[in-house]
Protein backbone atom coordinates (compact mmCIF):
# COMPACT_ATOMS: atom_id res chain seq x y z
CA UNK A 1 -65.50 170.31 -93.85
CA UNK A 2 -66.38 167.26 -92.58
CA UNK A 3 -63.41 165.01 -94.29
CA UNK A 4 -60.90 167.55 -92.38
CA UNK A 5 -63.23 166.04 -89.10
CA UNK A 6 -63.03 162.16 -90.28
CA UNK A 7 -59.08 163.00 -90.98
CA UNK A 8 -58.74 164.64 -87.27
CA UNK A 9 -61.04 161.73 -85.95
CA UNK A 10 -58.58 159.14 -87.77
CA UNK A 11 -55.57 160.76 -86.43
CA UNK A 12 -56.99 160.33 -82.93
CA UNK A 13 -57.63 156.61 -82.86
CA UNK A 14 -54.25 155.58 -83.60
CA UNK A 15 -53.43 154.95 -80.00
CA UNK A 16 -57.14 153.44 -79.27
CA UNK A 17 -57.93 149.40 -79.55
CA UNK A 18 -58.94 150.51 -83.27
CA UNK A 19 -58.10 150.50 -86.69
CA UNK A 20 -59.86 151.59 -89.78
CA UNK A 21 -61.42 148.62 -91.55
CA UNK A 22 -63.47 151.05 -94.35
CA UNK A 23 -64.00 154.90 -94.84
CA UNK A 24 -66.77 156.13 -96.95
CA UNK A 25 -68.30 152.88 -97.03
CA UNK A 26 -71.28 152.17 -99.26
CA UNK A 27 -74.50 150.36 -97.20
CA UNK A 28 -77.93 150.52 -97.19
CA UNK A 29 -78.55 153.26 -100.12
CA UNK A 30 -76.05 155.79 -97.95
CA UNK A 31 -72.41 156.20 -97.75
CA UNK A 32 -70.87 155.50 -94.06
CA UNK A 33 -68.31 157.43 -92.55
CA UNK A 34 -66.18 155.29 -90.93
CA UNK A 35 -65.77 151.83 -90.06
CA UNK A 36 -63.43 150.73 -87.30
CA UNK A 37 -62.35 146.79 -86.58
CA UNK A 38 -60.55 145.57 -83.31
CA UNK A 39 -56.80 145.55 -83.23
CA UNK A 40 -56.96 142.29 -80.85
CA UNK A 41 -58.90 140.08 -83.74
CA UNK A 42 -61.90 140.63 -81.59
CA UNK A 43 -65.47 140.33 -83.73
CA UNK A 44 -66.03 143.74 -82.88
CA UNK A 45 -66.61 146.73 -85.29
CA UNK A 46 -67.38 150.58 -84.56
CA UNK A 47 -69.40 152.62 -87.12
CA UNK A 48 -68.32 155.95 -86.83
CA UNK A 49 -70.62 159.01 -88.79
CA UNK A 50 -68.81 162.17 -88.70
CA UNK A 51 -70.90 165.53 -88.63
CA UNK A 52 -69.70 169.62 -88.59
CA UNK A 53 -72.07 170.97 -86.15
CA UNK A 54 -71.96 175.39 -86.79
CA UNK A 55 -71.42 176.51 -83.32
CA UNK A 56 -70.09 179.97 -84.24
CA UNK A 57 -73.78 181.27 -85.37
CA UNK A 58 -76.53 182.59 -83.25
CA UNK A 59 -80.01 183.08 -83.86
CA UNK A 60 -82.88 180.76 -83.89
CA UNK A 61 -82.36 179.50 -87.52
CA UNK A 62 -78.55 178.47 -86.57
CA UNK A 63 -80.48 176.38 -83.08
CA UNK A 64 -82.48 174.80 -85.41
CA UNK A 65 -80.03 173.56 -88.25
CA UNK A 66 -77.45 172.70 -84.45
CA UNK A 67 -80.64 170.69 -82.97
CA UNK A 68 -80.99 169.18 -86.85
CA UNK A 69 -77.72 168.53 -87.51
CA UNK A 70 -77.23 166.89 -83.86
CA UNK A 71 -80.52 164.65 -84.70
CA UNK A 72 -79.75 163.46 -88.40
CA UNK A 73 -75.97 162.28 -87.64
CA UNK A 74 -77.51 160.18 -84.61
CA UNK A 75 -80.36 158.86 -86.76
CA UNK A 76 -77.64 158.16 -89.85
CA UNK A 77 -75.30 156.47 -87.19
CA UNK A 78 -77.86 153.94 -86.14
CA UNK A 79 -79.15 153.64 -89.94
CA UNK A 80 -75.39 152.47 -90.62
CA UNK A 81 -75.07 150.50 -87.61
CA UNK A 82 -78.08 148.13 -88.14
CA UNK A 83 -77.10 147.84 -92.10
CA UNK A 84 -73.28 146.94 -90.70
CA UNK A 85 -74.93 144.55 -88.32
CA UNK A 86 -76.81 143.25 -91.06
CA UNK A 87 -73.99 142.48 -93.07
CA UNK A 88 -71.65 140.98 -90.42
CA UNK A 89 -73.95 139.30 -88.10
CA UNK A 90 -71.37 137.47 -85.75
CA UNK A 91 -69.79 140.89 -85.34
CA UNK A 92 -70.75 143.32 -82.17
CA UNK A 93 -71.11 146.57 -83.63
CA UNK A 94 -70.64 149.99 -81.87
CA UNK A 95 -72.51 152.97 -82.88
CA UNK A 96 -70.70 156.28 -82.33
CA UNK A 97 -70.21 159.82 -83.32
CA UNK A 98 -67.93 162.43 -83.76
CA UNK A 99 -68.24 166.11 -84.23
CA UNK A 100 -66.60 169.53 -83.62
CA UNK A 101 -68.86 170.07 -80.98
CA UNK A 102 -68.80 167.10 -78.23
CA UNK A 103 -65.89 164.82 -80.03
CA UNK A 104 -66.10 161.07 -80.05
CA UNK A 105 -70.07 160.13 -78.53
CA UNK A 106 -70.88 156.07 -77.91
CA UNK A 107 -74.61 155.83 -78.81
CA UNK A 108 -75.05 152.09 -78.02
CA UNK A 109 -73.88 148.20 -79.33
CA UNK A 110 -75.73 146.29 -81.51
């Protein structure tokens, strides 16, 4: 479910200052979801981490996996940030993320 999200995600972006430098990119024991690089040469990259959020269920199990789900893609999204940081040092790096439920969500720069 979630590659239909990165596809719908891509799709979007085509129009934005952003192109996709890496997909499913392989850092710091994890795989990434996306990885964007400036159109204008810029040393700026976005890390992207795509997540399906259920927000058809009810009951208090389907809160808790929402309020989990919500939680892990932000903590994985700044994981991935500081390892993309890591590896490209001169680069300002974006952390975002996109789901189903809010779209496209800037969490910060590094």
């Amino acid at each position: 479910m979630e590659a239909v999200y990165q596809d719908l995600f891509l799709r979007s972006i085509k129009t934005t200052q952003y192109e996709l430098f890496q997909r499913e990119y392989h850092i710091d024991g994890g795989v990434g979801d996306i990885l964007l690089r400036a159109k204008d040469g810029s040393k700026r990259l976005s890390v992207v981490e795509v997540k399906y959020i259920d927000i058809h269920s009810e009951g208090r199990t389907a809160r808790t996996r929402r309020r989990n789900n919500r939680n892990k893609v932000k903590k994985q999204a700044w994981r991935y940030g500081k390892a993309v940081k890591k590896k490209y040092p001169t680069y300002k790096v974006m952390v975002c993320i996109y789901t189903n439920e809010n779209g496209l969500v800037k969490l910060g720069e590094l």
